[in-house]
Protein backbone atom coordinates (compact mmCIF):
# COMPACT_ATOMS: atom_id res chain seq x y z
CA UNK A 1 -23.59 17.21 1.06
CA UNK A 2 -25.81 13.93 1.32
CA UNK A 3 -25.97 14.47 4.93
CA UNK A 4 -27.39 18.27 4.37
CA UNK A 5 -29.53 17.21 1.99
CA UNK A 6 -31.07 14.08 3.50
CA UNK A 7 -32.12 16.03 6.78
CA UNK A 8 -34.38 18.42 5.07
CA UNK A 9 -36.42 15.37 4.02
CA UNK A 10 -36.66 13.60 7.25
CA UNK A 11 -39.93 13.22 8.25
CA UNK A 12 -41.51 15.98 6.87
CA UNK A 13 -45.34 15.85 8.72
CA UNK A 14 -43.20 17.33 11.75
CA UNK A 15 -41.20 19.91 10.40
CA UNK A 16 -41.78 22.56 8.07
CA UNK A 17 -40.11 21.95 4.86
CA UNK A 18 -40.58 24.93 1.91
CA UNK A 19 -38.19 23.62 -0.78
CA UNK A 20 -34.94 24.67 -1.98
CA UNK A 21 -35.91 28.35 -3.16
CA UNK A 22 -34.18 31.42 -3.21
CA UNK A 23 -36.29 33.43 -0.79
CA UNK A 24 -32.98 35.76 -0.53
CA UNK A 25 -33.17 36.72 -3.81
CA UNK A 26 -36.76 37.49 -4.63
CA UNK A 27 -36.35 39.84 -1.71
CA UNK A 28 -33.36 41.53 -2.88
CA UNK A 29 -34.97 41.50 -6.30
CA UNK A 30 -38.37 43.08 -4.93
CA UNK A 31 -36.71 45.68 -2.43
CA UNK A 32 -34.34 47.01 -4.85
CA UNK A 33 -37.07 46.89 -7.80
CA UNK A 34 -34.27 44.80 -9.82
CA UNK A 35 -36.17 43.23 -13.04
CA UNK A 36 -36.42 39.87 -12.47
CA UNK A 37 -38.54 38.73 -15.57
CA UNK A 38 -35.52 36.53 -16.87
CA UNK A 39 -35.35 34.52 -13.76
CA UNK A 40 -39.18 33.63 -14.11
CA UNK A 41 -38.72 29.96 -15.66
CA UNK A 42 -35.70 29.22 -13.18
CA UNK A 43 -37.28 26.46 -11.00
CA UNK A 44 -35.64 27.78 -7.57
CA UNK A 45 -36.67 31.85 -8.02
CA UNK A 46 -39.85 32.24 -6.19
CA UNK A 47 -40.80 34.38 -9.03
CA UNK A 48 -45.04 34.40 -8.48
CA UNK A 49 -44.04 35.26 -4.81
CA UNK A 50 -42.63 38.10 -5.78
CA UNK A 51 -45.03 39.45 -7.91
CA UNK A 52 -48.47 38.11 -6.07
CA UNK A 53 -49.85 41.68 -6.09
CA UNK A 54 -49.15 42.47 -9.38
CA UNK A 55 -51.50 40.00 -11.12
């Protein structure tokens, strides 16, 4: 696991690097209109993503 997580911090300038979010989910979550408004506080739910054209 310290391998895994050590190369997504290597040198960041030259690769792209957009955190450890659930991009999955907010899809799944926005495709099948699933309310999401619990997950809003969880820090790895890209929960404003989501719901950019609501707002």
């Amino acid at each position: 696991m310290k391998e895994f997580h050590n190369t997504s911090i290597v040198n960041i300038r030259s690769q792209i690097f957009s955190g450890y979010w659930s991009f999955e989910g907010g899809a799944i979550a926005k495709i099948l209109n699933l309310d999401d408004s619990t997950l809003g506080d969880t820090p790895y739910y890209p929960y404003d993503m989501v719901h950019y054209r609501e707002k």
